[in-house]
Every structure is written in C-alpha cells, then in structure tokens.
N, C-alpha and C. Protein backbone atom coordinates (compact mmCIF):
# COMPACT_ATOMS: atom_id res chain seq x y z
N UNK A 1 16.08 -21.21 70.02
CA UNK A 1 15.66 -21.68 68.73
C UNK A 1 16.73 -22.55 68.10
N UNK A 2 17.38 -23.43 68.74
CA UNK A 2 18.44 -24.21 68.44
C UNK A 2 17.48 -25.53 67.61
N UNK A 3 16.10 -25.42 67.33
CA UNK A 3 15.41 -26.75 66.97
C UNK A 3 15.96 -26.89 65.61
N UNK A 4 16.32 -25.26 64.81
CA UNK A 4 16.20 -25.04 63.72
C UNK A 4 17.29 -24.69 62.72
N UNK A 5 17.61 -25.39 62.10
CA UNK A 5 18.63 -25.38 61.06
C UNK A 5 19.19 -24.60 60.84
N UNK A 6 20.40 -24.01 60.51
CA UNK A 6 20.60 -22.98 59.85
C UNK A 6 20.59 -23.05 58.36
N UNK A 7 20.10 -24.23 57.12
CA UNK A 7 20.18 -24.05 56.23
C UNK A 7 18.91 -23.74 56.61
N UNK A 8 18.29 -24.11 57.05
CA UNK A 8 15.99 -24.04 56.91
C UNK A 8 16.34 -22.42 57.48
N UNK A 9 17.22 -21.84 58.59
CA UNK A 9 17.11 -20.47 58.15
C UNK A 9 17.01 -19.50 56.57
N UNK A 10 17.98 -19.67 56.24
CA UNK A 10 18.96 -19.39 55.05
C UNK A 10 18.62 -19.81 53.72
N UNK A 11 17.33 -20.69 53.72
CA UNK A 11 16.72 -20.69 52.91
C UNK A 11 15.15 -19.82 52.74
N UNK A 12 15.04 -19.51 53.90
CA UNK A 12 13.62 -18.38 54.24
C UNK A 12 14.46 -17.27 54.08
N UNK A 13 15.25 -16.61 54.47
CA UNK A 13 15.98 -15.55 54.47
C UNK A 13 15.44 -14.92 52.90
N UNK A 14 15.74 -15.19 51.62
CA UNK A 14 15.15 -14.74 50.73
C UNK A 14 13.33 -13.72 50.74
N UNK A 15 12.72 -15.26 50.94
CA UNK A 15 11.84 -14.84 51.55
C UNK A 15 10.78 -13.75 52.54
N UNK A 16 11.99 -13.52 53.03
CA UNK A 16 11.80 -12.50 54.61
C UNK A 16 12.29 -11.34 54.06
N UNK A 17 13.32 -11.28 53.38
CA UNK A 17 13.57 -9.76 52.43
C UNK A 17 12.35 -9.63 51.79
N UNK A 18 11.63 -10.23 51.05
CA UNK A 18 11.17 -9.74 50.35
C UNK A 18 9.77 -9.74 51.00
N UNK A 19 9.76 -9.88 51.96
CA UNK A 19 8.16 -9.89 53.21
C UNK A 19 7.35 -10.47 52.24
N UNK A 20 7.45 -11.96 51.89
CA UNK A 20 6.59 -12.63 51.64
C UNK A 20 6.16 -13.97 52.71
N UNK A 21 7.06 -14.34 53.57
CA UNK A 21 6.81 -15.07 54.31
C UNK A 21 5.82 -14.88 55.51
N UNK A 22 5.70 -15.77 55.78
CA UNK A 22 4.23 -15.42 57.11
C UNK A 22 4.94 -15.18 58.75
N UNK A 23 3.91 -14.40 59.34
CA UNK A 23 4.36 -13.86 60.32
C UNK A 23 4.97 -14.72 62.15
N UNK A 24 4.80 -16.06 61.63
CA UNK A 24 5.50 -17.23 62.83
C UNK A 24 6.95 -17.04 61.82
N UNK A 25 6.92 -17.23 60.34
CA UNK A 25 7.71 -17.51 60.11
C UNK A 25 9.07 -16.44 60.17
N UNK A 26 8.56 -15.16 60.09
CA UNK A 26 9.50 -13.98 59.98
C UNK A 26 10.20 -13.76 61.77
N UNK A 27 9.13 -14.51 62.57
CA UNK A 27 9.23 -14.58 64.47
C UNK A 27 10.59 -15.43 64.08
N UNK A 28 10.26 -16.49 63.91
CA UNK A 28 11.18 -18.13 63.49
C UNK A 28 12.90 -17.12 63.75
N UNK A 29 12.99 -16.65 61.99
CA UNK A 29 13.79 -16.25 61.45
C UNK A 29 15.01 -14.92 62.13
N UNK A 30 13.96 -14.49 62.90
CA UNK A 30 14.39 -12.94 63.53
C UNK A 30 15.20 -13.78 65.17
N UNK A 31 13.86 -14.53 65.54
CA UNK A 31 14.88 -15.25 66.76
C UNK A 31 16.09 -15.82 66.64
N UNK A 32 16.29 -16.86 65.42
CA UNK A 32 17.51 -17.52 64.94
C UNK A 32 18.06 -16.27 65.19
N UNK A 33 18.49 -15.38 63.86
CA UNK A 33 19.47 -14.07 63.73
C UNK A 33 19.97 -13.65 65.08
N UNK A 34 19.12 -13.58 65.96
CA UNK A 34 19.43 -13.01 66.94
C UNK A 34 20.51 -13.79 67.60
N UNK A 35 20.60 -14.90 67.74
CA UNK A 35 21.40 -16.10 68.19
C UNK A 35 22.26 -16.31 67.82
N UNK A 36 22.44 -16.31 66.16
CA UNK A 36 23.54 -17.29 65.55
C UNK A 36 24.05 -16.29 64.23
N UNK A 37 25.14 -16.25 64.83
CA UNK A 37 26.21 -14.79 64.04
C UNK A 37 26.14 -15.04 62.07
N UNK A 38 26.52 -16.24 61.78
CA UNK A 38 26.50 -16.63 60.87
C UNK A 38 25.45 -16.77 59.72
N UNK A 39 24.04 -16.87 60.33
CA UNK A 39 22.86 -16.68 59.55
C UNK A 39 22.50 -15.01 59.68
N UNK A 40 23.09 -14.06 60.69
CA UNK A 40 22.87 -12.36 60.80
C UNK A 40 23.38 -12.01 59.51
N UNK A 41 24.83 -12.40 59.53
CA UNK A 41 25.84 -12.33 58.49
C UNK A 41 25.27 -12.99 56.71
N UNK A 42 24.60 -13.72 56.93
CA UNK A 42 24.13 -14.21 55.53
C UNK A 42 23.15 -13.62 55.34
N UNK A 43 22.26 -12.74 56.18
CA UNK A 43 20.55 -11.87 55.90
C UNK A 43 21.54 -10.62 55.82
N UNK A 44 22.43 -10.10 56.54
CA UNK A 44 23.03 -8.75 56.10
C UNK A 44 23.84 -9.16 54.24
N UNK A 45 23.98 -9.90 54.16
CA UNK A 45 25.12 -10.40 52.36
C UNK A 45 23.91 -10.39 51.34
N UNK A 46 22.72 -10.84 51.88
CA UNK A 46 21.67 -11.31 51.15
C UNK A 46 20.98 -10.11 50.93
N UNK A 47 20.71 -9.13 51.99
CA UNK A 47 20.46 -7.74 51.70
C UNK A 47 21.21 -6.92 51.11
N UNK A 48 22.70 -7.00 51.06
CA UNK A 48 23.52 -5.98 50.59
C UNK A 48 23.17 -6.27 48.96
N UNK A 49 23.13 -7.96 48.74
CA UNK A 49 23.82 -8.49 46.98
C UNK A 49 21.95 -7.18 46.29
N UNK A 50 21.01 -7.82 46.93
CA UNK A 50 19.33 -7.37 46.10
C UNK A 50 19.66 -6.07 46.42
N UNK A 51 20.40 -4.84 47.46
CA UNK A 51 20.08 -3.84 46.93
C UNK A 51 21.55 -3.29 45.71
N UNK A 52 22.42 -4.19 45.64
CA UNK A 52 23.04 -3.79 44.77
C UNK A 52 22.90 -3.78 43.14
N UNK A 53 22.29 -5.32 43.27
CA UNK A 53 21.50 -5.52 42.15
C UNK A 53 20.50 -4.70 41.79
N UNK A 54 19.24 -3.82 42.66
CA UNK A 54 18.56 -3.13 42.10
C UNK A 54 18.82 -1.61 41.45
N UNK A 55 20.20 -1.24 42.37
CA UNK A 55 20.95 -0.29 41.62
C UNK A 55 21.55 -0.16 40.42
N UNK A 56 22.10 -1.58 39.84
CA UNK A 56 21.95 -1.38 38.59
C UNK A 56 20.75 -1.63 37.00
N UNK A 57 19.93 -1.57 37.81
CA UNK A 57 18.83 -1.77 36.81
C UNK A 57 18.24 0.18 36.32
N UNK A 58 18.16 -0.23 35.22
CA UNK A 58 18.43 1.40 34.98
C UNK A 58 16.37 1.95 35.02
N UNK A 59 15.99 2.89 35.03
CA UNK A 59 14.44 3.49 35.16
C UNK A 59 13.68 2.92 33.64
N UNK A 60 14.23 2.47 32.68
CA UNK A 60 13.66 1.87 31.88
C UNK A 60 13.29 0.79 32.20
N UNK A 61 14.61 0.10 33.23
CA UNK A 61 13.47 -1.74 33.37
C UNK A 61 12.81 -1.46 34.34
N UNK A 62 12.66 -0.61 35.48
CA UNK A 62 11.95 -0.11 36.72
C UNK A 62 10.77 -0.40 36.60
N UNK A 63 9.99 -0.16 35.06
CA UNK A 63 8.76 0.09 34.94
C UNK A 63 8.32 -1.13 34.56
N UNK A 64 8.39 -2.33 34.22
CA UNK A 64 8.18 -3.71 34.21
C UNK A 64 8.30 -3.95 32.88
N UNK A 65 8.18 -5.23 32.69
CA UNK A 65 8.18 -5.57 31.36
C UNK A 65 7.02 -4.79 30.21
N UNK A 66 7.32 -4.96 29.18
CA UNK A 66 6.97 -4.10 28.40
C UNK A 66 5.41 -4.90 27.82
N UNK A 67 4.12 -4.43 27.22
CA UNK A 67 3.41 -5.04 27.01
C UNK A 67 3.38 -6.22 25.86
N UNK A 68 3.46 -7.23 25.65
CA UNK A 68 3.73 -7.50 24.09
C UNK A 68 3.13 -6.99 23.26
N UNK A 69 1.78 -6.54 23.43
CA UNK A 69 0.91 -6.41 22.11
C UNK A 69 1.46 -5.07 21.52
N UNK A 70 2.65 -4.29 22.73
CA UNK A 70 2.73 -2.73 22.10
C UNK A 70 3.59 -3.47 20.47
N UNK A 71 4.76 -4.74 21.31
CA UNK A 71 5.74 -5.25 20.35
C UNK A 71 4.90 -5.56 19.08
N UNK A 72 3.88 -6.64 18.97
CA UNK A 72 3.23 -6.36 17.75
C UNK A 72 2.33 -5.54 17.24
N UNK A 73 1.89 -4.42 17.68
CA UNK A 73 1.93 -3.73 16.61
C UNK A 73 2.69 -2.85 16.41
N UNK A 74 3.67 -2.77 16.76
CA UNK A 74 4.89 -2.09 16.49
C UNK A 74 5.17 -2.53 14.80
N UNK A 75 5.16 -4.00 15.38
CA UNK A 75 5.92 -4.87 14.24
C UNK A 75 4.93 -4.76 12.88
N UNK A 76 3.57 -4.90 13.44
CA UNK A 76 2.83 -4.69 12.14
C UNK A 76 2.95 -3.73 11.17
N UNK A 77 3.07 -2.17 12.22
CA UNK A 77 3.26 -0.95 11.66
C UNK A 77 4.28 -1.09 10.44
N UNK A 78 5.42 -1.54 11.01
CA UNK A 78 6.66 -2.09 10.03
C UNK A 78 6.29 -2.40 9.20
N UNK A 79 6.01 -3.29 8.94
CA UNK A 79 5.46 -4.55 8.37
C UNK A 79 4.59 -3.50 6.70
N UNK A 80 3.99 -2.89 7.67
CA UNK A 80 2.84 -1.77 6.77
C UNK A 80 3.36 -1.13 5.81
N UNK A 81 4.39 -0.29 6.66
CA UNK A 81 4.94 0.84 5.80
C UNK A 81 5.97 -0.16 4.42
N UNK A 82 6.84 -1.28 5.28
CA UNK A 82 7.52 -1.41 3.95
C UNK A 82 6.86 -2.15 2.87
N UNK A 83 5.83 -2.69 3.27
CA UNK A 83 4.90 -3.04 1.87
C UNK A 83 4.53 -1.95 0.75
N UNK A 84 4.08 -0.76 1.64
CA UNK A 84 3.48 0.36 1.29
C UNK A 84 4.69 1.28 0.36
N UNK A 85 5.66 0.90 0.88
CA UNK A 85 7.09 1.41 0.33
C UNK A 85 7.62 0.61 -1.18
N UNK A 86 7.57 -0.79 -0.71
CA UNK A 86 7.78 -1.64 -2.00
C UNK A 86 6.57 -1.34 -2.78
N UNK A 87 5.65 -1.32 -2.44
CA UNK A 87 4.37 -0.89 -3.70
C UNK A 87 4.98 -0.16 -4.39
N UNK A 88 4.95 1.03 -4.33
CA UNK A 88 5.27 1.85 -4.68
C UNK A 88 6.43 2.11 -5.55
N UNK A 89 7.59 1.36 -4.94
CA UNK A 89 8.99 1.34 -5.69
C UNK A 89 8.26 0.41 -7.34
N UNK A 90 8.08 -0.93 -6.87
CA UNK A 90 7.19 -1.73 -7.84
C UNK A 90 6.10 -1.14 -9.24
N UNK A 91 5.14 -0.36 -8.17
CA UNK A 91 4.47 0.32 -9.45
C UNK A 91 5.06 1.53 -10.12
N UNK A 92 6.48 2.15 -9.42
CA UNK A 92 7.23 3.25 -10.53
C UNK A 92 8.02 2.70 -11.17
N UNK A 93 8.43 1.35 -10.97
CA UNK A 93 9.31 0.90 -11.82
C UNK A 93 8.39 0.08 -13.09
N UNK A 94 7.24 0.15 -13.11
CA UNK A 94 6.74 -0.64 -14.03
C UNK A 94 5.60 0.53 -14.70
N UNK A 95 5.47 1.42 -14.37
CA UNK A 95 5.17 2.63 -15.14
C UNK A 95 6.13 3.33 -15.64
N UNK A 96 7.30 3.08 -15.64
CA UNK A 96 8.12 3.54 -15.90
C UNK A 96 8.73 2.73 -17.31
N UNK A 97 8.55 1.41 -17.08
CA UNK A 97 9.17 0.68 -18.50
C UNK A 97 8.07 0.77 -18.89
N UNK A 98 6.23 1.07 -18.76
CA UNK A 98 5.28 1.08 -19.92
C UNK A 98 5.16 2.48 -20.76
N UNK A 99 5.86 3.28 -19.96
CA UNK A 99 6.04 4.49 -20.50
C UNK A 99 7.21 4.59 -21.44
N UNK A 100 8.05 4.01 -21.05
CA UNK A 100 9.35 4.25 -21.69
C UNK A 100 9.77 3.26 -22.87
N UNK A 101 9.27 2.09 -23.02
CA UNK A 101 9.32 0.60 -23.60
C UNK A 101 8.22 0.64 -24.45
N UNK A 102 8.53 0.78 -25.87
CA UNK A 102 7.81 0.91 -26.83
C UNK A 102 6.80 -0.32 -26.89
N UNK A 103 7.30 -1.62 -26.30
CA UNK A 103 6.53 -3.07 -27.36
C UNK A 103 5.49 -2.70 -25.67
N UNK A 104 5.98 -2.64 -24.64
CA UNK A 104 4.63 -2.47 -23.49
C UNK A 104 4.07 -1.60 -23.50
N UNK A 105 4.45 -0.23 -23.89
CA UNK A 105 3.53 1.29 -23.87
C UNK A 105 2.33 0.52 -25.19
N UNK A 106 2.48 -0.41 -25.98
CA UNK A 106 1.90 -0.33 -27.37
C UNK A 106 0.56 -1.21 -26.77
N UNK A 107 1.37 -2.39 -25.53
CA UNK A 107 0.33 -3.79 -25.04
C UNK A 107 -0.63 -2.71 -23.83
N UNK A 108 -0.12 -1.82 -23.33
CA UNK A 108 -0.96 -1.75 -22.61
C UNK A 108 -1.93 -0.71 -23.10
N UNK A 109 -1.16 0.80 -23.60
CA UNK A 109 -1.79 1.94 -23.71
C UNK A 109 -1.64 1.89 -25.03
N UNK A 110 -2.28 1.01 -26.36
CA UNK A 110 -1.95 1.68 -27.69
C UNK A 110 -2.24 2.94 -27.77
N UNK A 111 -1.67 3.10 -29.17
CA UNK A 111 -1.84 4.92 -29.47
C UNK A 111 -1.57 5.22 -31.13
N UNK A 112 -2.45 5.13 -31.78
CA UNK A 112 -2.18 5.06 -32.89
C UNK A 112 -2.50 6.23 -33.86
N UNK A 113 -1.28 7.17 -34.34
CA UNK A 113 -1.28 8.80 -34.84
C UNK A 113 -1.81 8.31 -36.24
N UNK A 114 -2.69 9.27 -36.79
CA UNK A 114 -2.16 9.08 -38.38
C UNK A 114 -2.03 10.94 -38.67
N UNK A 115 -1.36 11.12 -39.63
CA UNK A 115 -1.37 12.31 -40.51
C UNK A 115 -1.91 12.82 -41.83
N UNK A 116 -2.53 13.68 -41.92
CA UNK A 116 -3.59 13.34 -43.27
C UNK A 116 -3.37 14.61 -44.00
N UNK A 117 -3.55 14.54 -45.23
CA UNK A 117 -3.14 16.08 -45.58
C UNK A 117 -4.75 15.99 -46.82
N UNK A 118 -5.54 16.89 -46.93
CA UNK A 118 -6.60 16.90 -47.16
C UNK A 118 -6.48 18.06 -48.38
N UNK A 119 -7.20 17.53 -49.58
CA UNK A 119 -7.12 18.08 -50.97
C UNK A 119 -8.04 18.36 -51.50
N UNK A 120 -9.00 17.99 -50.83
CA UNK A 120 -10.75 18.32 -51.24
C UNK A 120 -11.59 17.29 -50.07
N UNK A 121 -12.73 18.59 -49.68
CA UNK A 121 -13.48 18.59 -48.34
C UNK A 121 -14.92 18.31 -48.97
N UNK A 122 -14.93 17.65 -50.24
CA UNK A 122 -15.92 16.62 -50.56
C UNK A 122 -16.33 15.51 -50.64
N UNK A 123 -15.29 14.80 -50.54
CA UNK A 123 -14.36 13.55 -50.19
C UNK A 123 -14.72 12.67 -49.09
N UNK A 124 -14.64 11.78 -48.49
CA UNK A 124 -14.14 10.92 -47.28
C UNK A 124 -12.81 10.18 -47.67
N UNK A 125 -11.74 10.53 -46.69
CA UNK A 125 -10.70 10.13 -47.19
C UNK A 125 -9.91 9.01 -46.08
N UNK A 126 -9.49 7.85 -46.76
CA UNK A 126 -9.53 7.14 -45.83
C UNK A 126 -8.21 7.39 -44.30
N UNK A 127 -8.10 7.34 -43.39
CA UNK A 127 -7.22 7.12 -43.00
C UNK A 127 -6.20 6.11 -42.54
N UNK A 128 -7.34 5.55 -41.86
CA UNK A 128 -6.17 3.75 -42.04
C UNK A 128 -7.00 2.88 -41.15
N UNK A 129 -6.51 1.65 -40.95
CA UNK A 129 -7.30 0.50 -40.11
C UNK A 129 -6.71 0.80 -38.47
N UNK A 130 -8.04 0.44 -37.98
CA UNK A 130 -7.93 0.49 -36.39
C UNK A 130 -8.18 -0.56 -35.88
N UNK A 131 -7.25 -1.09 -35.12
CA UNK A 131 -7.67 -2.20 -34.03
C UNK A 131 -6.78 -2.39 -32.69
N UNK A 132 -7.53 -2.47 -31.47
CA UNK A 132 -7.22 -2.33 -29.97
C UNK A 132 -6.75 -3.40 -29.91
N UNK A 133 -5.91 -3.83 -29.27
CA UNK A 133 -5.99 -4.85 -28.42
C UNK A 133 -4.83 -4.93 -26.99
N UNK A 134 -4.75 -3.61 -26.79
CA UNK A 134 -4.09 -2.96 -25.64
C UNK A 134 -5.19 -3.26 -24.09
N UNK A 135 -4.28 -3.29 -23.46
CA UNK A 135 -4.73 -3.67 -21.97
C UNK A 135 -6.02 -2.34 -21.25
N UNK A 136 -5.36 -0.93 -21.40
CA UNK A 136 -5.94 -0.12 -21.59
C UNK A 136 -6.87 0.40 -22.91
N UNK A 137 -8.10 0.33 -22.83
CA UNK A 137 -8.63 0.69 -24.89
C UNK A 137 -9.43 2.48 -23.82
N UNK A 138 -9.06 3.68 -24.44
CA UNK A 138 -10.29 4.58 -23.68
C UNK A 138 -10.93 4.61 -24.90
N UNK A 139 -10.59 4.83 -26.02
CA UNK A 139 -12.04 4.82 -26.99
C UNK A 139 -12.03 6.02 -27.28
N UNK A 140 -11.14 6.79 -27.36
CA UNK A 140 -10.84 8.62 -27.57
C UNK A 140 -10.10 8.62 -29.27
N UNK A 141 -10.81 9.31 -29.47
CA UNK A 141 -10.51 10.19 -30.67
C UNK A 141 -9.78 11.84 -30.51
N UNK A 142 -9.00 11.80 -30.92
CA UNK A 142 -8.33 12.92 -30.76
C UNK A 142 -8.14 14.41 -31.77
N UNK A 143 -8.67 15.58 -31.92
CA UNK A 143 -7.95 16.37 -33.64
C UNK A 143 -7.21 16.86 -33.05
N UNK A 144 -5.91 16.66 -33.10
CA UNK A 144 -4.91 17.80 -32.80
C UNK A 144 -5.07 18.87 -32.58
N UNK A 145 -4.65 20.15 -31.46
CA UNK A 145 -4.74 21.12 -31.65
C UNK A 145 -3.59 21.66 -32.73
N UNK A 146 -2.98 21.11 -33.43
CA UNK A 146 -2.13 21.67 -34.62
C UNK A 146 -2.59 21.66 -35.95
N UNK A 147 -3.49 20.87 -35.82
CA UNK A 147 -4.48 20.50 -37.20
C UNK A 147 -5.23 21.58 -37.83
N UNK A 148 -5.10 22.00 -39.18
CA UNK A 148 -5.89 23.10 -39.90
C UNK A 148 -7.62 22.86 -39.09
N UNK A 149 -8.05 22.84 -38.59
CA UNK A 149 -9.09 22.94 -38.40
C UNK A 149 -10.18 21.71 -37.76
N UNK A 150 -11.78 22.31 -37.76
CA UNK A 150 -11.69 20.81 -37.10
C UNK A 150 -11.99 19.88 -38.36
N UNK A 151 -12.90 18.75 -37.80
CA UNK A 151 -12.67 17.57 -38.85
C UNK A 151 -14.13 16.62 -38.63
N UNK A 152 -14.67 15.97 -39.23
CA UNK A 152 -15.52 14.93 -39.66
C UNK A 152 -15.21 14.11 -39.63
N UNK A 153 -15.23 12.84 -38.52
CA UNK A 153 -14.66 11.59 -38.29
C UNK A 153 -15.65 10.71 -38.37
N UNK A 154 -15.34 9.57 -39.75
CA UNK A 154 -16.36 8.43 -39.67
C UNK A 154 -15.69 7.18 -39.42
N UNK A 155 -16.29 6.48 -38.75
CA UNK A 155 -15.96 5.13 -38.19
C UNK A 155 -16.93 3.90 -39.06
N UNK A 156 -15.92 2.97 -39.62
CA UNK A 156 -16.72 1.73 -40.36
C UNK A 156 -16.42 0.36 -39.77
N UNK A 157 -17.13 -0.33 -39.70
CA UNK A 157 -16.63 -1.99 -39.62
C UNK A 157 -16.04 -2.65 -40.69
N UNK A 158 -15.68 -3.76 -40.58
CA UNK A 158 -14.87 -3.96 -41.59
C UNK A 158 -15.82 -4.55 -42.95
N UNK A 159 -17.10 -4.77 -42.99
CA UNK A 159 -17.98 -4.59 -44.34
C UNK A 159 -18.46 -3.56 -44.46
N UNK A 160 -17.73 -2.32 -44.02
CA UNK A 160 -17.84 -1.60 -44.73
C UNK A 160 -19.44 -0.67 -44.56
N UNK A 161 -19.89 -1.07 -43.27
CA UNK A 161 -20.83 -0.80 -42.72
C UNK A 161 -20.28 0.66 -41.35
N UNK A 162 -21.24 1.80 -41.66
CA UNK A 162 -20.69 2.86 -41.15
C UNK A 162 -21.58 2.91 -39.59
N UNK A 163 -20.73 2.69 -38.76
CA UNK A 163 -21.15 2.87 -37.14
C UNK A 163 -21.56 4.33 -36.68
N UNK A 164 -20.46 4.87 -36.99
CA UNK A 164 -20.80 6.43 -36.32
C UNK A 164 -20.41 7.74 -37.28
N UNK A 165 -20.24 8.84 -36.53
CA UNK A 165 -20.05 9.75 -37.45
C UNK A 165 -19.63 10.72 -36.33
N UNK A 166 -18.44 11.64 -36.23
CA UNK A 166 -18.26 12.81 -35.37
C UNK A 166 -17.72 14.17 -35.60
N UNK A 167 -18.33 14.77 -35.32
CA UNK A 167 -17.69 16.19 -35.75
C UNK A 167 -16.51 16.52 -34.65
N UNK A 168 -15.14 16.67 -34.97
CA UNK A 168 -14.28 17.10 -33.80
C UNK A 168 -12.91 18.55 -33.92
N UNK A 169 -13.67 19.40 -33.21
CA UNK A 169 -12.84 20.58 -33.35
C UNK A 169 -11.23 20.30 -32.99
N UNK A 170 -10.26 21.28 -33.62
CA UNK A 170 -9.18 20.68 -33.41
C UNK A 170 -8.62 21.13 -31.87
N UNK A 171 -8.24 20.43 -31.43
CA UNK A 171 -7.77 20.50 -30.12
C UNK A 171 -8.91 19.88 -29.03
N UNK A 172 -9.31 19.01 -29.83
CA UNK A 172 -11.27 18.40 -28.81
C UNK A 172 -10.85 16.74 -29.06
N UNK A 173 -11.42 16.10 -28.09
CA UNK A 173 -11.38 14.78 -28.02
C UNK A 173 -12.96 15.02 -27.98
N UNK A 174 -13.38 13.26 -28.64
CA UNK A 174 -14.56 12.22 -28.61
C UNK A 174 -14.71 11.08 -27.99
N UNK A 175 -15.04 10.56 -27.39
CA UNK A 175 -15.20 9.37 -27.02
C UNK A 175 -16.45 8.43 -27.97
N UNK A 176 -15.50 7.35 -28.62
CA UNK A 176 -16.22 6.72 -29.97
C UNK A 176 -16.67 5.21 -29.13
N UNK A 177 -18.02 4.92 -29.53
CA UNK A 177 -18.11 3.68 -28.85
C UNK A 177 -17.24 2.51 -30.09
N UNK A 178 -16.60 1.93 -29.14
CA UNK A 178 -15.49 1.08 -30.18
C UNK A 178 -14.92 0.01 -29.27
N UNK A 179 -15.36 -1.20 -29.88
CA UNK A 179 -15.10 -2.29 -28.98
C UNK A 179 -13.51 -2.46 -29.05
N UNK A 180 -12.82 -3.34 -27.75
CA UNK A 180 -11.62 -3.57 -27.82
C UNK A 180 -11.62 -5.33 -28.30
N UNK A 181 -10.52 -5.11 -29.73
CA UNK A 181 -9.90 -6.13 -30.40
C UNK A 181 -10.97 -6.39 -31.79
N UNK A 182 -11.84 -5.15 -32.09
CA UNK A 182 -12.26 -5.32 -33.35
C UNK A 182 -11.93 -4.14 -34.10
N UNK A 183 -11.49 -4.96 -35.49
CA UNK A 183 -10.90 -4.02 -36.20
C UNK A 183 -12.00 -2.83 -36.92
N UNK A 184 -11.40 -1.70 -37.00
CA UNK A 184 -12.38 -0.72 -37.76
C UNK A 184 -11.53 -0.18 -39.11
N UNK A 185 -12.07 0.75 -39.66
CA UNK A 185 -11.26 1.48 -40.32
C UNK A 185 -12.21 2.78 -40.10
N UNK A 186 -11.06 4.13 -40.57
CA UNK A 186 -11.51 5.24 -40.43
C UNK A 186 -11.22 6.02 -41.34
N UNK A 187 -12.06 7.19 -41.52
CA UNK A 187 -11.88 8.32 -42.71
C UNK A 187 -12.38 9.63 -42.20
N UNK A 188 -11.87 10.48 -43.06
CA UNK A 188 -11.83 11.92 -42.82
C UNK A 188 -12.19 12.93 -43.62
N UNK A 189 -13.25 13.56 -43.23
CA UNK A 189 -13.85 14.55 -44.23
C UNK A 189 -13.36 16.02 -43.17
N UNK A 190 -12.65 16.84 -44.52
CA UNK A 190 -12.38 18.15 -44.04
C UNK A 190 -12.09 19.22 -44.98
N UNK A 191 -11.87 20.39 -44.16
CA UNK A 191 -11.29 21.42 -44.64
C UNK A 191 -9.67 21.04 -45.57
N UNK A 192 -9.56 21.65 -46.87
CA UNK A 192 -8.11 21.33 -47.24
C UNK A 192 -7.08 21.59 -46.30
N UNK A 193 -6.30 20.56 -45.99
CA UNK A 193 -4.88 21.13 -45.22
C UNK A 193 -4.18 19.97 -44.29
N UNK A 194 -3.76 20.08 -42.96
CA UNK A 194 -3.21 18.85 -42.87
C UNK A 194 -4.04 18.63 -41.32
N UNK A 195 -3.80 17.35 -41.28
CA UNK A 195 -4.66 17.14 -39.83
C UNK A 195 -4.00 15.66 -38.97
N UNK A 196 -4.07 16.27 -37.81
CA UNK A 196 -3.34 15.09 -36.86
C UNK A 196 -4.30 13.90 -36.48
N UNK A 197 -4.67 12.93 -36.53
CA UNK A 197 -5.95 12.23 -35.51
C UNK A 197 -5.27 11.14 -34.78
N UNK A 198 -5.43 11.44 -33.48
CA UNK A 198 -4.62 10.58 -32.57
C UNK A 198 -5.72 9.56 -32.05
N UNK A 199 -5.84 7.77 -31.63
CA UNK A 199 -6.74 7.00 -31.49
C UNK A 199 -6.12 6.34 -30.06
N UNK A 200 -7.00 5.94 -29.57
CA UNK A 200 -6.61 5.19 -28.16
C UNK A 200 -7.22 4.62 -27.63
C-alpha cells in the first residue's frame, strides 16, 4: 500500500477511531499501519489524546447537551417569581403610605368622623356637609359602637331636598345610596347623649 500517503492516512485516522469511515476505507488504513511505523504511532497518539480527553469530561457533560427549552423556562420561571416579588414589595409600599399619609389616606379612602352630643330627640340636628371625592367612596354609614345608643340618620341634597332616612343601631353600619363627588349634608335625630357617625 505504498500508493498511499501518509498524510491521506493520518487524515482518516480520526475517522477510523471513531468507526465512521467505510469499510475499503478502514481495509486502506489498517494495511498502511501495518507497514509504516510512523502512521501506527500517530493512530496509537490519536487514540491515547480522545481517550484522555474523555476522561476528563465529568458525568454531567456525559449526558449531552442540555435541552434549551429546559433553559427558558427556567428563565421564565425567574422572570415570574421576581415580578411576583416586586408586586408585592410595590403594593406594600404604597399601602403603606395610603395608610400612613394623611393627604393620600384622605384621596383615596376618605373618612369623615363627626361627634354630636344630642339635647333633645325631637329635633333633627344637623351634623355637617358631606362630600366624596376619594378614589375609594363605599357609601357606609357608621354609629359607633361607643355612641349612647342607636340613631336616626337623614341624608339631604344640597336644596335641601331629603333622599333617605336610616335607622342605625350603635355599633351597625348602612350602606346609603350616595353618589361619589356630590355634596350632601346630614342630620341626626336621637336619644340625648353623645354619638360618633363615621362616613366613607
């Protein structure tokens, strides 16, 4: 087999390790070797370097490359939680200044107390003007549970035209139909004594 090169060996040699070459060609290759010391010597170097190399590849890369799609959604997952995380930081920090921050607790959740001290339960006595214009309106009427008793809550527009009328034990909420950003005014018929009415 002197027809044949020893680089055209030595370049199949790869090849022939890895039994991908065809079977004249692995004949070819095995006859050379047999002949010519120098191409034996380069298929024994060429075998020693790939199994040394595969010794250091550790049982994690063994198993092939990794799928990508595991990588994204890996990444999405990420992706998920710290949104889900910043939400969160975001909406306690901003319930936190509407709670705590008088001029935003007022824009979002008004809340408007009055205190009434009652001298005769023949009366309607006024309590004061109401008007929403908070982000949140629930439309609750409140009697204190500290309040002498319960109470007679009337609701007017501003001519003076009477919308509703509620009876509310103390420690009882109402829900008053009451539009948000029109003004009302309100009054109180009761028992003598003092009374809380909380609006929202």
């Amino acid at each position: 087999m002197k027809d044949i090169s020893c680089d055209v060996i030595r370049d199949l040699i790869p090849l022939y390790i890895d039994d991908i070459c065809s079977e004249q060609s692995k004949r070819l290759i095995e006859d050379h070797i047999d002949e010519c010391e120098n191409c034996r010597k380069a298929l024994e170097c060429a075998r020693t370097n790939i199994s040394s190399d595969q010794s250091e590849i550790t049982p994690d890369e063994q198993v092939g490359p990794e799928n990508p799609f595991v990588k994204v959604k890996r990444k999405q997952r990420i992706c998920v939680a710290v949104a889900i995380v910043v939400t969160i930081f975001i909406m306690t920090v901003f319930w936190l200044l509407v709670e705590n921050v008088g001029y935003l607790n007022q824009h979002v959740f008004e809340n408007s107390s009055f205190t009434v001290s009652i001298d005769n339960n023949d009366v309607w006595t006024e309590i004061g003007d109401f008007k929403s214009d908070a982000l949140v309106f629930k439309h609750k009427i409140t009697n204190d549970a500290n309040s002498t008793g319960g109470c007679h809550i009337r609701i007017k527009t501003g001519d003076d035209h009477v919308i509703d009328e509620y009876y509310i034990k103390n420690g009882n909420s109402i829900s008053a139909k009451l539009k948000r950003g029109k003004r009302y005014s309100v009054e109180i018929r009761a028992d003598k004594g003092q009374y809380f009415i909380n609006m929202n």
